[in-house]
Protein backbone atom coordinates (compact mmCIF):
# COMPACT_ATOMS: atom_id res chain seq x y z
CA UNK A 1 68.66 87.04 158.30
CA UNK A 2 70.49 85.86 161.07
CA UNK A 3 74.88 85.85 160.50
CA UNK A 4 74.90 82.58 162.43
CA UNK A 5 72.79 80.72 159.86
CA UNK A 6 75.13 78.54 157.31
CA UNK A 7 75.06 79.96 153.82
CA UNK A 8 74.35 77.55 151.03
CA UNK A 9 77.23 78.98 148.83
CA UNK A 10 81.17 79.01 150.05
CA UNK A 11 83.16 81.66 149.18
CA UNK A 12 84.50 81.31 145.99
CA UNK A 13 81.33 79.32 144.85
CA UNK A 14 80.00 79.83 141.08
CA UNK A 15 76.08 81.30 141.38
CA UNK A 16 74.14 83.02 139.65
CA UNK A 17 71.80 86.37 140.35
CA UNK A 18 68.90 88.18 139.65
CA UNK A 19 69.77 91.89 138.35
CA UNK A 20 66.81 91.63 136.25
CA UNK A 21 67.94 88.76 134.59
CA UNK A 22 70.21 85.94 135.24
CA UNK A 23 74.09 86.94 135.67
CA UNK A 24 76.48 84.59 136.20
CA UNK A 25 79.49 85.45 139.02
CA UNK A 26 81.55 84.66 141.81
CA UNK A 27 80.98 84.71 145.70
CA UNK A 28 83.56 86.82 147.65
CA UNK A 29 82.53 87.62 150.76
CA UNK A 30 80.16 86.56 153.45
CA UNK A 31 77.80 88.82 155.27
CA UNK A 32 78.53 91.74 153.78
CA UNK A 33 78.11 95.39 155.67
CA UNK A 34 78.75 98.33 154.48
CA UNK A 35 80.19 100.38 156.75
CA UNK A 36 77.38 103.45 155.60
CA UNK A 37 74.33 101.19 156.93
CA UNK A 38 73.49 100.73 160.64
CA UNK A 39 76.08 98.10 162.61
CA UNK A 40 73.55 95.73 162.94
CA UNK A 41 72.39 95.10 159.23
CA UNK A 42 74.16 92.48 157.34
CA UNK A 43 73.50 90.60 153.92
CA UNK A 44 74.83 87.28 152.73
CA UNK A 45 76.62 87.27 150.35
CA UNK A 46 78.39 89.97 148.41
CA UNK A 47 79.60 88.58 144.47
CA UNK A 48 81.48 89.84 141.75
CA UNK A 49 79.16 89.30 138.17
CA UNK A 50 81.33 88.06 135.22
CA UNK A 51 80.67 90.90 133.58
CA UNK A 52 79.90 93.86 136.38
CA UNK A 53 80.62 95.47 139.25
CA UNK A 54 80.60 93.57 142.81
CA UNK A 55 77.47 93.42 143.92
CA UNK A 56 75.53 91.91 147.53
CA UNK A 57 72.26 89.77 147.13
CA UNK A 58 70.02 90.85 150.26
CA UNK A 59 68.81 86.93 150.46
CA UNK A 60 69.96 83.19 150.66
CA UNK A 61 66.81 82.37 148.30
CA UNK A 62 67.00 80.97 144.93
CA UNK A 63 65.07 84.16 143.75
CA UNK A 64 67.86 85.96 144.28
CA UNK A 65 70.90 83.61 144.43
CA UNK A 66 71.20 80.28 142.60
CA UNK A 67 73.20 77.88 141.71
CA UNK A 68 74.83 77.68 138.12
CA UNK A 69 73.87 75.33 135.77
CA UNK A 70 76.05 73.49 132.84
CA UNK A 71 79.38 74.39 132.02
CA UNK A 72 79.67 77.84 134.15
CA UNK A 73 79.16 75.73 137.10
CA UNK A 74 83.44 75.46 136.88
CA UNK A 75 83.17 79.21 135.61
CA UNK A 76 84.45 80.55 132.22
CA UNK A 77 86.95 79.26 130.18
CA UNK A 78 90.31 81.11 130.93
CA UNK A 79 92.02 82.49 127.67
CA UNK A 80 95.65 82.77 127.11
CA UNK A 81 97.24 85.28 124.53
CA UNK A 82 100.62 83.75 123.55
CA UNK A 83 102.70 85.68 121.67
CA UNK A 84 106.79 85.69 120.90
CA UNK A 85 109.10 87.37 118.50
CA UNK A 86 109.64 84.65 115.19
CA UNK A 87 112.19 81.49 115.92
CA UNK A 88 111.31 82.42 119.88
CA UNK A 89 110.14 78.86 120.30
CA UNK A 90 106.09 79.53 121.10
CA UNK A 91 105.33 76.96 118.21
CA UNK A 92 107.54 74.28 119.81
CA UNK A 93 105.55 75.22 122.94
CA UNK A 94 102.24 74.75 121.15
CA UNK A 95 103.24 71.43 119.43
CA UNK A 96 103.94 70.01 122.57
CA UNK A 97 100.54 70.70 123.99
CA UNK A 98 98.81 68.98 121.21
CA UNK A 99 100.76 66.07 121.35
CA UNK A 100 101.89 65.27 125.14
CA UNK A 101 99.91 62.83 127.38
CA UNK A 102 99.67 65.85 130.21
CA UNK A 103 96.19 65.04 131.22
CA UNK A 104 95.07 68.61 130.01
CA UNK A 105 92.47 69.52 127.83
CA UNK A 106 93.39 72.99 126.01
CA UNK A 107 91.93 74.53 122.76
CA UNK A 108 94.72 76.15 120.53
CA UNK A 109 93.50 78.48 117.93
CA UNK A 110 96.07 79.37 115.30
CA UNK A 111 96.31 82.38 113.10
CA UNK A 112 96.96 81.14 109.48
CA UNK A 113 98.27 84.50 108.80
CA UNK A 114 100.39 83.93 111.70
CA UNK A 115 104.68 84.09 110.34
CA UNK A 116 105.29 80.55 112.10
CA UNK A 117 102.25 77.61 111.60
CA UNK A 118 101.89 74.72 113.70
CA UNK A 119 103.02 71.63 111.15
CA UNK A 120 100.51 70.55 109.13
CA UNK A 121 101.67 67.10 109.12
CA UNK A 122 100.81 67.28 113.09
CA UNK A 123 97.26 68.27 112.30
CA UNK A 124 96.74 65.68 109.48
CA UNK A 125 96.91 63.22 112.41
CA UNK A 126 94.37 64.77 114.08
CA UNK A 127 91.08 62.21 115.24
CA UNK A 128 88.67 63.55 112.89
CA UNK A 129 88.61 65.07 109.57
CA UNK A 130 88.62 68.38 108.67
CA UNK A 131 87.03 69.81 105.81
CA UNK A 132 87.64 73.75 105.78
CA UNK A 133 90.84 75.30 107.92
CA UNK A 134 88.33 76.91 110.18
CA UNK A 135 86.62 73.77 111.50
CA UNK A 136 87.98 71.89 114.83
CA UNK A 137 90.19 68.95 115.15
CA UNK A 138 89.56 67.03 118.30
CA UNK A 139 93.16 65.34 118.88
CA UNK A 140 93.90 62.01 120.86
CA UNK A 141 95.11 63.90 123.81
CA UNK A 142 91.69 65.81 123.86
CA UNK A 143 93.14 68.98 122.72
CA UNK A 144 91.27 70.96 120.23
CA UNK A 145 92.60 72.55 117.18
CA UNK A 146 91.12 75.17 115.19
CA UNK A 147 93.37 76.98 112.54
CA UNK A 148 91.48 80.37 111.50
CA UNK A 149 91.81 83.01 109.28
CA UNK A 150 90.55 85.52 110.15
CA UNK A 151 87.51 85.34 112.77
CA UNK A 152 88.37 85.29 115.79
CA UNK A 153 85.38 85.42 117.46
CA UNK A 154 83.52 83.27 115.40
CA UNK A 155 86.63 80.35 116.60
CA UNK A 156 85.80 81.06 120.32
CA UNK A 157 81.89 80.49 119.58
CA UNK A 158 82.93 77.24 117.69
CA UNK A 159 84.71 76.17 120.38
CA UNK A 160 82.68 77.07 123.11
CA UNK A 161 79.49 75.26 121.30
CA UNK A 162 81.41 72.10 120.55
CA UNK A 163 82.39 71.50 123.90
CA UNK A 164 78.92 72.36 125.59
CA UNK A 165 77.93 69.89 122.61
CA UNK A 166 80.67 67.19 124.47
CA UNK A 167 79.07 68.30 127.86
CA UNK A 168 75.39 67.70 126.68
CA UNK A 169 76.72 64.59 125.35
CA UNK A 170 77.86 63.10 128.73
CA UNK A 171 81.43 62.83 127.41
CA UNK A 172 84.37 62.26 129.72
CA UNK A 173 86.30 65.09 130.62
CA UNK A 174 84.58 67.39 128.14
CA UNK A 175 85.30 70.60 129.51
CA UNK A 176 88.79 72.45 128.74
CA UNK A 177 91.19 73.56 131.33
CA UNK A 178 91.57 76.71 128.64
CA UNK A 179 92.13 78.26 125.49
CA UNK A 180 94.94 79.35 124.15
CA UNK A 181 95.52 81.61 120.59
CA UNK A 182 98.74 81.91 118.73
CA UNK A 183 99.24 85.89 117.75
CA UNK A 184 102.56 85.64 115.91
CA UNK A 185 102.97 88.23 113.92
CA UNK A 186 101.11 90.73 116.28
CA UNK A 187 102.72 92.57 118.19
CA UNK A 188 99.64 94.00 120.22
CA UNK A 189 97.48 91.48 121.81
CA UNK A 190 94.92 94.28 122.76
CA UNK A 191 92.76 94.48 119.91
CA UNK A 192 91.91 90.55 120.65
CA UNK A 193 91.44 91.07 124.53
CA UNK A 194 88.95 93.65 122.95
CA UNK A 195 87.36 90.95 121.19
CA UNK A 196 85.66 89.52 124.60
CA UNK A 197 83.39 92.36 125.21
CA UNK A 198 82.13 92.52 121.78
CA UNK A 199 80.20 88.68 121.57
CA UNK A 200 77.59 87.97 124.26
CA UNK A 201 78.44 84.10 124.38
CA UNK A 202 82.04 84.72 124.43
CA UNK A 203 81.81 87.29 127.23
CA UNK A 204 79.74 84.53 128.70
CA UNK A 205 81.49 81.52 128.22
CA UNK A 206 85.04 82.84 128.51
CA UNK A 207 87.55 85.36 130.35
CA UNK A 208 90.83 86.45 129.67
CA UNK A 209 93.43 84.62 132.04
CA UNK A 210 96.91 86.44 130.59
CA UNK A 211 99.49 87.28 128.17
CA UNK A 212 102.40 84.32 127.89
CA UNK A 213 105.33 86.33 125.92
CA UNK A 214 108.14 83.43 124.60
CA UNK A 215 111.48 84.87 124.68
CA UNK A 216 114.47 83.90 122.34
CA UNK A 217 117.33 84.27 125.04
CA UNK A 218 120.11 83.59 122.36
CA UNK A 219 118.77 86.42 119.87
CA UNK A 220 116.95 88.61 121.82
CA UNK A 221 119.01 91.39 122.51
CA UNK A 222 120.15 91.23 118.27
CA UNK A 223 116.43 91.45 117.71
CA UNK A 224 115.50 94.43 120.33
CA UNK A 225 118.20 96.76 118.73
CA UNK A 226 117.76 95.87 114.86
CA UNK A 227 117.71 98.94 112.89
CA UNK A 228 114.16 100.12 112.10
CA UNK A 229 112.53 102.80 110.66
CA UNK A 230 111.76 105.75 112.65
CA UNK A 231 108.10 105.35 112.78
CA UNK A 232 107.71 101.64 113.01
CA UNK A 233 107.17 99.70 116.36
CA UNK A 234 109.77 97.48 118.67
CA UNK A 235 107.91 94.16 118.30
CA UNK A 236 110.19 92.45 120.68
CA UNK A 237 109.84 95.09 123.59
CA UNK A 238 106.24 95.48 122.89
CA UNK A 239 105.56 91.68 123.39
CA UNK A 240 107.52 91.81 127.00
CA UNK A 241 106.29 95.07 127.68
CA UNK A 242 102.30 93.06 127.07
CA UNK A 243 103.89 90.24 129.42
CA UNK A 244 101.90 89.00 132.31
CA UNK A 245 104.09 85.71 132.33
CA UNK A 246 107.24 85.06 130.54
CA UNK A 247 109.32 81.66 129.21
CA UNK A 248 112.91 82.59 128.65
CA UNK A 249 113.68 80.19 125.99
CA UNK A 250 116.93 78.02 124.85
CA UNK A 251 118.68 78.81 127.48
CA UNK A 252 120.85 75.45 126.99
CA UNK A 253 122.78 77.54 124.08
CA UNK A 254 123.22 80.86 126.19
CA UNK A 255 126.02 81.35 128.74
CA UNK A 256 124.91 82.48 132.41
CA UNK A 257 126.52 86.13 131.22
CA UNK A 258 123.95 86.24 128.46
CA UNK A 259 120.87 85.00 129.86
CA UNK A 260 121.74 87.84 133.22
CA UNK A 261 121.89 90.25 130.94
CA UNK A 262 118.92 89.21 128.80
CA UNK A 263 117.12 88.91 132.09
CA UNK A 264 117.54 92.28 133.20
CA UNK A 265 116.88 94.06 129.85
CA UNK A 266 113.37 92.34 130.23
CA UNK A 267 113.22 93.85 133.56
CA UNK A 268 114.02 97.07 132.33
CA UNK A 269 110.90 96.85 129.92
CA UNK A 270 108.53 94.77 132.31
CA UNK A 271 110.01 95.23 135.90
CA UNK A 272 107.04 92.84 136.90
CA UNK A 273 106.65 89.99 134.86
CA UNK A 274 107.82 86.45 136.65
CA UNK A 275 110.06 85.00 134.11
CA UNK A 276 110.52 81.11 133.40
CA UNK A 277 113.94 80.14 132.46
CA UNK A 278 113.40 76.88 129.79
CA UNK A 279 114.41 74.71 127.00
CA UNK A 280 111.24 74.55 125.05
CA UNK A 281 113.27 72.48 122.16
CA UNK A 282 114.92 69.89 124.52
CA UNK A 283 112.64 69.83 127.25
CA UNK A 284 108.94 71.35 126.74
CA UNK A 285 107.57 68.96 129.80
CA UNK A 286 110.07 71.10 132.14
CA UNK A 287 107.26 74.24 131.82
CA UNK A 288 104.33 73.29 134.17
CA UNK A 289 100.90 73.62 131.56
CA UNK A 290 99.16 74.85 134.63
CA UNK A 291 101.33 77.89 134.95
CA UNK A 292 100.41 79.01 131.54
CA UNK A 293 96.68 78.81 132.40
CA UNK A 294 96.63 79.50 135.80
CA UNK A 295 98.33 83.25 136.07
CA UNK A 296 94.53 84.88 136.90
CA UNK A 297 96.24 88.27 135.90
CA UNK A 298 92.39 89.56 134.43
CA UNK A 299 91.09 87.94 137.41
CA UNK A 300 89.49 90.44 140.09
CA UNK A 301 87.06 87.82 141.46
CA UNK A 302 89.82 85.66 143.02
CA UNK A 303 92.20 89.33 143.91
CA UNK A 304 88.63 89.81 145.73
CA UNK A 305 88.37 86.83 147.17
CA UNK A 306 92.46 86.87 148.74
CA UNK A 307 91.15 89.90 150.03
CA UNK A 308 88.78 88.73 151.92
CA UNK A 309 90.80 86.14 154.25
CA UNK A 310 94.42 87.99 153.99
CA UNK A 311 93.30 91.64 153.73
CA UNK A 312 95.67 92.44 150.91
CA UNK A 313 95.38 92.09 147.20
CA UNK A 314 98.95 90.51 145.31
CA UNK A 315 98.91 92.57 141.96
CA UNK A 316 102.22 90.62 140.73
CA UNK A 317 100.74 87.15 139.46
CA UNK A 318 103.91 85.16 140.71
CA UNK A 319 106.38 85.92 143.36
CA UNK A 320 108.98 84.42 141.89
CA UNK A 321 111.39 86.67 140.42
CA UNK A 322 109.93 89.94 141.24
CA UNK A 323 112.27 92.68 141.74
CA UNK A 324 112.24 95.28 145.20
CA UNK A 325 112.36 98.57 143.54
CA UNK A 326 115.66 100.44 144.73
CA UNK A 327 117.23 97.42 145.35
CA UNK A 328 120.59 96.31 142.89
CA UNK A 329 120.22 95.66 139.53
CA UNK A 330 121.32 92.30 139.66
CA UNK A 331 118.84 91.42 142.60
CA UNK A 332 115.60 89.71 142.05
CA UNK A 333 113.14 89.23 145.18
CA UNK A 334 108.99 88.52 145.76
CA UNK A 335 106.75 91.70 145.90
CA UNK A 336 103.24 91.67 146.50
CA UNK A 337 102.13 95.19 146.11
CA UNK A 338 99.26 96.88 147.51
CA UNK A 339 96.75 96.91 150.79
CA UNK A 340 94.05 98.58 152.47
CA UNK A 341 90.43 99.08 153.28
CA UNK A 342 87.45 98.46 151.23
CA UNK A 343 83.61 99.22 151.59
CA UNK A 344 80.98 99.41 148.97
CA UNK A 345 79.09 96.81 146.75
CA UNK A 346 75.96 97.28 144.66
CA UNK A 347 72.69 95.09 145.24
CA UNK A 348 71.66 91.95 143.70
CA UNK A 349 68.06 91.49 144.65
CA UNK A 350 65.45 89.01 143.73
CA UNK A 351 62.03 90.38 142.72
CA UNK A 352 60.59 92.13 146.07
CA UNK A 353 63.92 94.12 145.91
CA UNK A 354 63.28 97.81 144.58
CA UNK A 355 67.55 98.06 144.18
CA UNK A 356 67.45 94.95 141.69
CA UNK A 357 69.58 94.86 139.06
CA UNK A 358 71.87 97.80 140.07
CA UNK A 359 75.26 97.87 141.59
CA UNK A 360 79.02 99.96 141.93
CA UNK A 361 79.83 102.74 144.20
CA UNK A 362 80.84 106.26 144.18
CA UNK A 363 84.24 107.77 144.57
CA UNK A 364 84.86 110.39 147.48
CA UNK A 365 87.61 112.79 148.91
CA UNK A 366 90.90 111.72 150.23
CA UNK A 367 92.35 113.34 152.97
CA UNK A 368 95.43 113.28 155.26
CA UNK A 369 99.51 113.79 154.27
CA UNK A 370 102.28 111.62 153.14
CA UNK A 371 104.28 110.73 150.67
CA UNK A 372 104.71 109.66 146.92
CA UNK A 373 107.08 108.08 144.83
CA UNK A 374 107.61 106.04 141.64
CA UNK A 375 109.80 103.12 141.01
CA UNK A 376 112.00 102.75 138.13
CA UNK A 377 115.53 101.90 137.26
CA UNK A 378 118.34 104.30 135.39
CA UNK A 379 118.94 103.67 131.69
CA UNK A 380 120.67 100.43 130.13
CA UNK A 381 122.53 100.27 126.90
CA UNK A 382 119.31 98.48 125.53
CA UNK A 383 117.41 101.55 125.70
CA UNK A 384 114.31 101.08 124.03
CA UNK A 385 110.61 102.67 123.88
CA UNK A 386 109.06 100.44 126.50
CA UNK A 387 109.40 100.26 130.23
CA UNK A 388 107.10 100.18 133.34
CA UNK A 389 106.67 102.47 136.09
CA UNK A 390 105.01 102.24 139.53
CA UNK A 391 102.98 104.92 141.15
CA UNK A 392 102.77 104.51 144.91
CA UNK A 393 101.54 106.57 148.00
CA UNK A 394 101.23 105.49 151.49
CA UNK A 395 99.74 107.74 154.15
CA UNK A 396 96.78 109.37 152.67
CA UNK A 397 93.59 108.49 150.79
CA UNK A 398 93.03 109.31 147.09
CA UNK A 399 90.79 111.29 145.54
CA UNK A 400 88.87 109.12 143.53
CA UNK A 401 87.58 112.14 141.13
CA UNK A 402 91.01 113.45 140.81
CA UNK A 403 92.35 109.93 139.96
CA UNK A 404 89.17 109.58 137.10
CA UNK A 405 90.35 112.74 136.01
CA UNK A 406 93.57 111.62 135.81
CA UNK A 407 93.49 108.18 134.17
CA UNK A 408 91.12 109.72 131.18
CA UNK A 409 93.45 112.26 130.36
CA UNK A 410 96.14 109.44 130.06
CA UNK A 411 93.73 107.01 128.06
CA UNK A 412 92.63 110.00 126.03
CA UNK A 413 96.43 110.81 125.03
CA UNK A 414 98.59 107.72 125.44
CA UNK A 415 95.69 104.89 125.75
CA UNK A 416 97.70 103.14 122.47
CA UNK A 417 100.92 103.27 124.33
CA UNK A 418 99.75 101.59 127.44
CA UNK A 419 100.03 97.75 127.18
CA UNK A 420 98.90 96.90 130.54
CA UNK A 421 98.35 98.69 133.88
CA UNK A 422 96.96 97.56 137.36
CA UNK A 423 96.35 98.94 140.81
CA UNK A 424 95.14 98.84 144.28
CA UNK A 425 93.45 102.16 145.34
CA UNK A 426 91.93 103.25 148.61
CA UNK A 427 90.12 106.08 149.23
CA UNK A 428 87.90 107.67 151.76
CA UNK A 429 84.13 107.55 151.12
CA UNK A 430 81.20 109.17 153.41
CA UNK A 431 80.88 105.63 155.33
CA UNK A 432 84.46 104.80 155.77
CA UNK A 433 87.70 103.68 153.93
CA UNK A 434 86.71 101.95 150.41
CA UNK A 435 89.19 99.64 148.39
CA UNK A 436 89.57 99.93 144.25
CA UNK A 437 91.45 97.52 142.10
CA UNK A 438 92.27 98.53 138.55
CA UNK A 439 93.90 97.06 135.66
CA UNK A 440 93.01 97.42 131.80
CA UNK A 441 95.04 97.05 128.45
CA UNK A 442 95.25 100.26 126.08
CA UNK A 443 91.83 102.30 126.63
CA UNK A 444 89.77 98.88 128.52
CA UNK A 445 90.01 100.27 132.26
CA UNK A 446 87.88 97.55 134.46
CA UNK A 447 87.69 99.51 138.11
CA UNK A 448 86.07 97.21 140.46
CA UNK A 449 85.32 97.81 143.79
CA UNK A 450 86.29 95.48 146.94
CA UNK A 451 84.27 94.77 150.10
CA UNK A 452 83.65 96.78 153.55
CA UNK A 453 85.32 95.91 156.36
CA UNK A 454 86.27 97.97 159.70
CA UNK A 455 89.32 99.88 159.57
CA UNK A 456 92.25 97.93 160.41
CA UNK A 457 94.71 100.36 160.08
CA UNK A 458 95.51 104.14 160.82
CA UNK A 459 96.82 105.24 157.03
CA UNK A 460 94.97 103.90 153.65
CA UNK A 461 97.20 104.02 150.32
CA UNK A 462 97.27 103.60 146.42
CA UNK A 463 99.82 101.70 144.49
CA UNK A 464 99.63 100.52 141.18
CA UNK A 465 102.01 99.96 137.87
CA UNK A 466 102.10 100.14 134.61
CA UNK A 467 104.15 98.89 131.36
CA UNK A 468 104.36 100.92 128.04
CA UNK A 469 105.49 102.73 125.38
CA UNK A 470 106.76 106.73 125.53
CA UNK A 471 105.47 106.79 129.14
CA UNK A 472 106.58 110.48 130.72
CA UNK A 473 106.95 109.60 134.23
CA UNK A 474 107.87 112.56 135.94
CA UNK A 475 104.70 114.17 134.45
CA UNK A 476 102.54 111.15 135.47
CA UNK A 477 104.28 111.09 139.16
CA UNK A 478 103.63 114.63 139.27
CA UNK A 479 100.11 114.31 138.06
CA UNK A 480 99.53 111.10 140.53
CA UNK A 481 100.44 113.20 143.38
CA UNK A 482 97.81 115.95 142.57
CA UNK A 483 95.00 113.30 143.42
CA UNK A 484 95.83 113.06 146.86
CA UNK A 485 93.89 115.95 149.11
């Protein structure tokens, strides 16, 4: 097939292909190559499946490559985790959503078990009646509601079939710009980002977009150093330490000395997390809705895609308060983290392809010197548990079977201490320089590859961070270095 003829499918399209069934996905690149097959032998399109690796489909044909039908034709429905210490404002937050005229159409499911409920006077005015506490209330703003006990899953499904129902239906603006579910009360939001890989249609039908964390700037630093037990957990720095987005609440009753020093014992848990200063109480509207659903920090078909066209991947969801590492405490800059070179895709074939329904890569040698390093700050006076780390090298490829090596022996030991971690990793592969991004929550590693592409530059590195409890850094530094040849 000729690279001059127009493809049917821009990047970025929704399709679906034939791996020996029908997998939904994303296109990220155009006339793929790997740099391992003869210069003159390219393939349309290369895509990353919902639920796979990145794979390449050999031809522009609808036996290989189609277009997606009904409502994964505007892909999955992104899922937001919200979760906040009690009297931290996330039901004020929530209330506001099912009330305000934002031109939004969210899905909030509520844990009854949950500490703080949304009011139940709120809900009685729902359109429609309700007759258990797990059934759906479709509101006038087109929200849903759906207060559950205890099945999670089973609330997703609901969901997820009453809005395909709405589709079917022909009904006006049926589909939902996301979901979002309350977790008061718990602390760890990985056990329900573990829920999406264990129900086909929600794995179908939905993704994980990020953890919101709402912060009570006025009590915060009272709740992070209450006295505890020995042996029980730091809700509070566990919930920023989860953080892939946070709202700094009531700030209208803190002084400017507070909230600084509020901010920067959040930074000393989550040195990543773009924080929203607000005043959910007073002025909810003031917090852009899309922000909350539009953070695509599980997302590594759209890091894929800003690959493509800038060469780099942005690991840090929002530039907008991201601190340098080195730089002065008090200083807060942008940081995108992470570039390189990428090769390697697996094969999405129609039915005259003997590679259908296979795809990934393999891991090879680094090589070459350099230097690493990891980024931290000293100790503050709110010393907790939790913090974050980065591990970076620039200079020299990494050993992809020392890093595997490496990252199981961490899962294996710590995997319950390690709220969320993501990174960019190059390495060099018998056909040239290959690209890796990573990120996972507790013991859920996703390691997806990125596309080929001729060597831009003379060094390749590996970056990546991480935010957690008990983490041992000069061990893991130490350990991070060993993968490098």
């Amino acid at each position: 097939m000729s690279a001059d003829k127009p493809l049917r499918f821009a990047v970025g399209a929704r399709v679906e292909c034939n791996v020996g069934q029908w997998e939904s996905g994303t296109v990220v690149a155009h006339w793929w190559h790997d740099p391992g097959w003869p210069q003159s032998k390219r393939v349309p399109y290369q895509i990353k499946l919902d639920h796979g690796p990145t794979i390449f489909a050999p031809l522009d044909d609808d036996r290989c490559i189609r277009t997606v039908k009904g409502l994964l034709q505007v892909g999955q429905i992104p899922v937001t985790i919200l979760t906040g210490f009690l009297g931290a404002g996330k039901t004020t937050l929530l209330n506001y959503i099912l009330t305000a005229q934002h031109g939004k159409k969210y899905a909030i499911i509520e844990n009854e078990f949950g500490a703080v409920a949304i009011d139940n006077q709120l809900l009685d005015q729902a359109v429609g009646k309700r007759d258990t506490v797990e059934s759906i209330s479709v509101l006038d703003n087109g929200c849903l509601c759906c207060t559950v006990r205890d099945d999670l899953v089973q609330a997703i499904k609901d969901i997820v079939d009453k809005v395909e129902q709405r589709y079917a239906d022909g009904v006006k603006d049926a589909l939902l710009d996301g979901i979002l579910i309350e977790t008061t009360g718990m602390a760890d939001p990985g056990p329900i980002i573990n829920t999406f890989s264990k129900d086909d249609v929600v794995k179908k039908y939905c993704k994980i977009d990020g953890v919101i964390t709402v912060v009570d700037c006025k009590h915060f630093l009272t709740q992070l150093n209450r006295e505890r037990s020995e042996d029980s957990v730091n809700e509070s720095a566990q919930q920023v330490g989860f953080a892939d987005k946070l709202l700094l609440n009531k700030i209208d009753v803190c002084s400017r000395e507070l909230i600084d020093e509020t901010k920067q014992t959040i930074r000393d848990i989550n040195a990543f997390v773009p924080i929203r200063e607000c005043c959910l109480g007073t002025d909810p509207a003031a917090v852009p809705l899309g922000e909350l659903l539009a953070i695509d920090a599980f997302d590594s078909a759209k890091l894929l895609t800003e690959q493509t066209t800038t060469a780099e991947v942005n690991l840090v969801a929002s530039l907008e308060e991201v601190p340098q590492a080195g730089h002065d405490a008090g200083r807060e800059e942008g940081h995108g983290e992470g570039h390189g070179d990428a090769h390697g895709s697996g094969h999405g074939g129609g039915p005259e392809d003997e590679h259908s329904g296979h795809g990934g890569g393999h891991g090879g040698g680094g090589h070459g010197g350099g230097h690493g390093h990891g980024h931290g700050r000293g100790k503050g006076r709110h010393d907790t548990d939790v913090a974050s780390m980065v591990l970076e090298r620039a200079g020299s490829a990494l050993n992809m079977h020392k890093f595997q090596i490496f990252l199981g022996s961490i899962l294996e030991q710590r995997s319950v201490d390690l709220y969320r971690y993501k990174g960019v990793l190059a390495v060099e592969q018998d056909g040239g320089p290959a690209l890796y991004i990573l990120q996972g929550v507790h013991d859920m590693p996703e390691l997806t590859y990125s596309r080929g592409v001729a060597c831009r530059e003379a060094h390749q590195d590996a970056a990546g961070h991480h935010a957690g409890g008990h983490l041992d850094k000069d061990r893991y530094r130490k350990d991070f270095d060993g993968c490098f040849d």
